[in-house]
N, C-alpha and C. Protein backbone atom coordinates (compact mmCIF):
# COMPACT_ATOMS: atom_id res chain seq x y z
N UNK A 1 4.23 -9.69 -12.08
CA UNK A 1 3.65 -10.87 -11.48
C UNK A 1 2.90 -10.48 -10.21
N UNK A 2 1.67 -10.89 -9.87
CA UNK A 2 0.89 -10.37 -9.07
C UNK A 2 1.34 -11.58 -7.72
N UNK A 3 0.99 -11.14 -6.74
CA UNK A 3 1.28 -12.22 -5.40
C UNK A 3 0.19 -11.79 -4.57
N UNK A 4 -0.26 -12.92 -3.85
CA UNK A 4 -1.28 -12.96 -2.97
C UNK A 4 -1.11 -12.49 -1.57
N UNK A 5 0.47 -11.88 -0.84
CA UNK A 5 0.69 -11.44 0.41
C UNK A 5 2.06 -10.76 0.12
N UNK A 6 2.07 -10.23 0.91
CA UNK A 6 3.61 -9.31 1.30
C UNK A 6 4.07 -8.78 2.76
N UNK A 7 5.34 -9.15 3.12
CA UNK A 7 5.48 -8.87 4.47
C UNK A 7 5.54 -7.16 4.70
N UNK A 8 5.06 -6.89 5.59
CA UNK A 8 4.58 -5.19 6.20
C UNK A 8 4.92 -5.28 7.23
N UNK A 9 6.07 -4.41 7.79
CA UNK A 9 5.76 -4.44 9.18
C UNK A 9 5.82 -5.33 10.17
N UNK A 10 6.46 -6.87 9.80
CA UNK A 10 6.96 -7.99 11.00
C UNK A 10 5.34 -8.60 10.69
N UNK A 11 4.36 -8.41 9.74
CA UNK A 11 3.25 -9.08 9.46
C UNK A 11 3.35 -9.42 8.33
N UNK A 12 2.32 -10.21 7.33
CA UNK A 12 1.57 -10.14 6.61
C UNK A 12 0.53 -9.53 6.04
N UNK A 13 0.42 -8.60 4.59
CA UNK A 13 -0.99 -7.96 4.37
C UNK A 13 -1.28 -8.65 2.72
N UNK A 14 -2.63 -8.03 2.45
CA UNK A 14 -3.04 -9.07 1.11
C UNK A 14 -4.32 -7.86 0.71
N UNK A 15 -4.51 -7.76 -0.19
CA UNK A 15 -5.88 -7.12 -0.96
C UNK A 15 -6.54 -6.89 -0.09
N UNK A 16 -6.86 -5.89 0.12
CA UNK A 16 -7.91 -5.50 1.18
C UNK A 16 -7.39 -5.33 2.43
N UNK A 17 -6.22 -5.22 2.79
CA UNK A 17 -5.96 -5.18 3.91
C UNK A 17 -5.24 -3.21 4.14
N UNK A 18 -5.54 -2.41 5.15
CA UNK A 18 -5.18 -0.98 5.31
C UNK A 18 -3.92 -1.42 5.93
N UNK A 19 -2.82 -0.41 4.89
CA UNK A 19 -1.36 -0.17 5.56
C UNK A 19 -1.41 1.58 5.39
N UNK A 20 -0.18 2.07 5.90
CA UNK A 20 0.28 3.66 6.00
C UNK A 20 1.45 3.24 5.15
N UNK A 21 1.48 4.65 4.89
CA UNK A 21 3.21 4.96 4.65
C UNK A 21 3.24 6.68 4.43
N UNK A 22 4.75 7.00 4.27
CA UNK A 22 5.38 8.73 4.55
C UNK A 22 5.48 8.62 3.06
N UNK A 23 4.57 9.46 2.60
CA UNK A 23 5.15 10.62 1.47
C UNK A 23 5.20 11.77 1.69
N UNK A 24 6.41 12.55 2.28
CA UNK A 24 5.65 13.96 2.70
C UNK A 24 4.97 13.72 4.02
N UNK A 25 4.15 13.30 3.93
CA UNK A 25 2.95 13.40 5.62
C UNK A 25 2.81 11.59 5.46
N UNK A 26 2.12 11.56 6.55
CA UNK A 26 1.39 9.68 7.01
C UNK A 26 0.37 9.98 6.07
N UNK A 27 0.40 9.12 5.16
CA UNK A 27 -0.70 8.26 4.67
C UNK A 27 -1.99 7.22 4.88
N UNK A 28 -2.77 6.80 4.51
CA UNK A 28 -3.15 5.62 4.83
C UNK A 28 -3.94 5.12 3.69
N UNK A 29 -4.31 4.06 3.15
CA UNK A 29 -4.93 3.58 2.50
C UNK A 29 -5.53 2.06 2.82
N UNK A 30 -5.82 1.41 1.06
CA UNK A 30 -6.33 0.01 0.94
C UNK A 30 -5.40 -0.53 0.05
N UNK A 31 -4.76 -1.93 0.39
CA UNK A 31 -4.20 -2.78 -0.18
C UNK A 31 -5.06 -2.62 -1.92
N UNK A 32 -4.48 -2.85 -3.22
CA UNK A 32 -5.21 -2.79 -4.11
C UNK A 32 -4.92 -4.67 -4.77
N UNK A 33 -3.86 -3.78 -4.95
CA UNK A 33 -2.55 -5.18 -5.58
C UNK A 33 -1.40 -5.48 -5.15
N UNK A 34 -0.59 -6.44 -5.17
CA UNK A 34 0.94 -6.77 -4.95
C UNK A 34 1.32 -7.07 -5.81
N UNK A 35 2.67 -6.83 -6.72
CA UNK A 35 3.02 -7.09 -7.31
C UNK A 35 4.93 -7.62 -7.00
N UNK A 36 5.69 -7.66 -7.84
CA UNK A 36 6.87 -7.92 -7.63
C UNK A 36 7.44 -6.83 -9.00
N UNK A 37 8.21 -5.85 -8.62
CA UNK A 37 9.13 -4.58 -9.60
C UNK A 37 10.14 -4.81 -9.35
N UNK A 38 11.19 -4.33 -9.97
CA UNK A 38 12.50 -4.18 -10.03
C UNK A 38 13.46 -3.09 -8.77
N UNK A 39 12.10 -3.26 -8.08
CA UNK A 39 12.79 -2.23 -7.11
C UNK A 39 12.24 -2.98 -5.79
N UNK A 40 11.42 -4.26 -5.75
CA UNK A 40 11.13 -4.80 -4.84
C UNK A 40 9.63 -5.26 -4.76
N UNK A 41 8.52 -5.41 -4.17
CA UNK A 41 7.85 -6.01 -3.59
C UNK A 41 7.08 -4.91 -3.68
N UNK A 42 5.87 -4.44 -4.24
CA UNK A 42 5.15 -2.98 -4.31
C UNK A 42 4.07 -3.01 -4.56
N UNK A 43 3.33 -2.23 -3.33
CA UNK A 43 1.69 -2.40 -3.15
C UNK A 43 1.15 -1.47 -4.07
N UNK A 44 0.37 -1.73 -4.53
CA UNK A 44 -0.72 -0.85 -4.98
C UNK A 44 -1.88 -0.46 -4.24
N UNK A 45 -2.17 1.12 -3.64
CA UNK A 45 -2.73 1.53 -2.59
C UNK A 45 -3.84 2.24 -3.22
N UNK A 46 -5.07 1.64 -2.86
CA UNK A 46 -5.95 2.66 -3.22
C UNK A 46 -6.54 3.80 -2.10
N UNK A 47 -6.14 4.79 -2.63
CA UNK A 47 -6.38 6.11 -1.67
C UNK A 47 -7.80 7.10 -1.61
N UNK A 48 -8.22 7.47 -0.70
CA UNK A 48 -9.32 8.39 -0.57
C UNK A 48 -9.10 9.76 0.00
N UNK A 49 -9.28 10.85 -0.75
CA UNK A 49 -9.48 12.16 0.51
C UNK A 49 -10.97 12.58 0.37
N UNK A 50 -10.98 12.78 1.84
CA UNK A 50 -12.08 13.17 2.27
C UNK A 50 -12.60 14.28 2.73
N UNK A 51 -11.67 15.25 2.21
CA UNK A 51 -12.11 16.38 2.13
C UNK A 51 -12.35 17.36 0.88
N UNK A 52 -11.21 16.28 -0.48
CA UNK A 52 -12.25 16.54 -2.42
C UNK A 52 -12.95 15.43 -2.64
N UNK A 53 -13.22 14.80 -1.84
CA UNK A 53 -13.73 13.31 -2.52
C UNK A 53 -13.13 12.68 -3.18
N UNK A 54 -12.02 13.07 -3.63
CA UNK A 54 -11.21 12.63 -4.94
C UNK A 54 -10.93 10.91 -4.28
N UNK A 55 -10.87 9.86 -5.07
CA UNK A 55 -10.20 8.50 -4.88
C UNK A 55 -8.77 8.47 -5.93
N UNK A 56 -7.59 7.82 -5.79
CA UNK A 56 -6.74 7.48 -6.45
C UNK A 56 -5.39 6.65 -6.34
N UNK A 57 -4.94 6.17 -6.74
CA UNK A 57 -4.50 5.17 -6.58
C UNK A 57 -2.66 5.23 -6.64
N UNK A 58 -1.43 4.82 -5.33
CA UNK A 58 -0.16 5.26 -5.22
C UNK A 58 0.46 3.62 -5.64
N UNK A 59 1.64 3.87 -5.58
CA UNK A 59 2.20 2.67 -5.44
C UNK A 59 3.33 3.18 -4.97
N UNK A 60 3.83 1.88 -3.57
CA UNK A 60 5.01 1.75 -2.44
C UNK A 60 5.37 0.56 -2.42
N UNK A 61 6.49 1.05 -1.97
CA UNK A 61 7.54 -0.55 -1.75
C UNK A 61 6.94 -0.57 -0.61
N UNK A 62 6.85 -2.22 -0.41
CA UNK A 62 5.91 -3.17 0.85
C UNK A 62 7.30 -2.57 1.80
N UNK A 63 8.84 -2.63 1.54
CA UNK A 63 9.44 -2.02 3.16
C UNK A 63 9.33 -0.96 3.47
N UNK A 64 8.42 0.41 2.91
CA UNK A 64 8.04 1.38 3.30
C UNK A 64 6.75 1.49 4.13
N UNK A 65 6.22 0.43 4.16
CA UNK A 65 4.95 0.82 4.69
C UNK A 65 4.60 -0.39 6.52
N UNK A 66 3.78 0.38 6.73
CA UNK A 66 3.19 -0.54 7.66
C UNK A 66 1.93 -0.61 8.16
N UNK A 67 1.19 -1.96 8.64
CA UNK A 67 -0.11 -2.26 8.77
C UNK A 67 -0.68 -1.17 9.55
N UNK A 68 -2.17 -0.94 9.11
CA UNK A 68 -2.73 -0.44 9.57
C UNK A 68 -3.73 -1.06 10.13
């Protein structure tokens, strides 16, 4: 089930909005999607590096992350 916001961080974020999170190192991305999983509340992040060009896409639980 897709949802239009998710709490981040003592905020609100929604599609399009940049949060971080730790995999290994700080992250950062773009809100893609929200959804609701069995493990909680989980963004879909679309990611860029900019040093292969490569774009691709993570998914995190919304209490792992925070606004960027």
């Amino acid at each position: 089930m897709n949802l239009s916001s998710a709490l981040v961080d003592g905020g609100f974020v929604k599609a399009g909005d940049g949060v971080g999170f730790k995999d290994g190192y700080e992250q950062y991305g773009e809100v893609a999607k929200i959804t609701r999983g069995s493990w909680g509340i989980v963004l879909t992040i679309d990611m860029y590096n900019s040093t292969t060009g490569d774009s691709y896409t993570v998914e995190q639980r919304a209490e792992d992350c925070w606004k960027n």
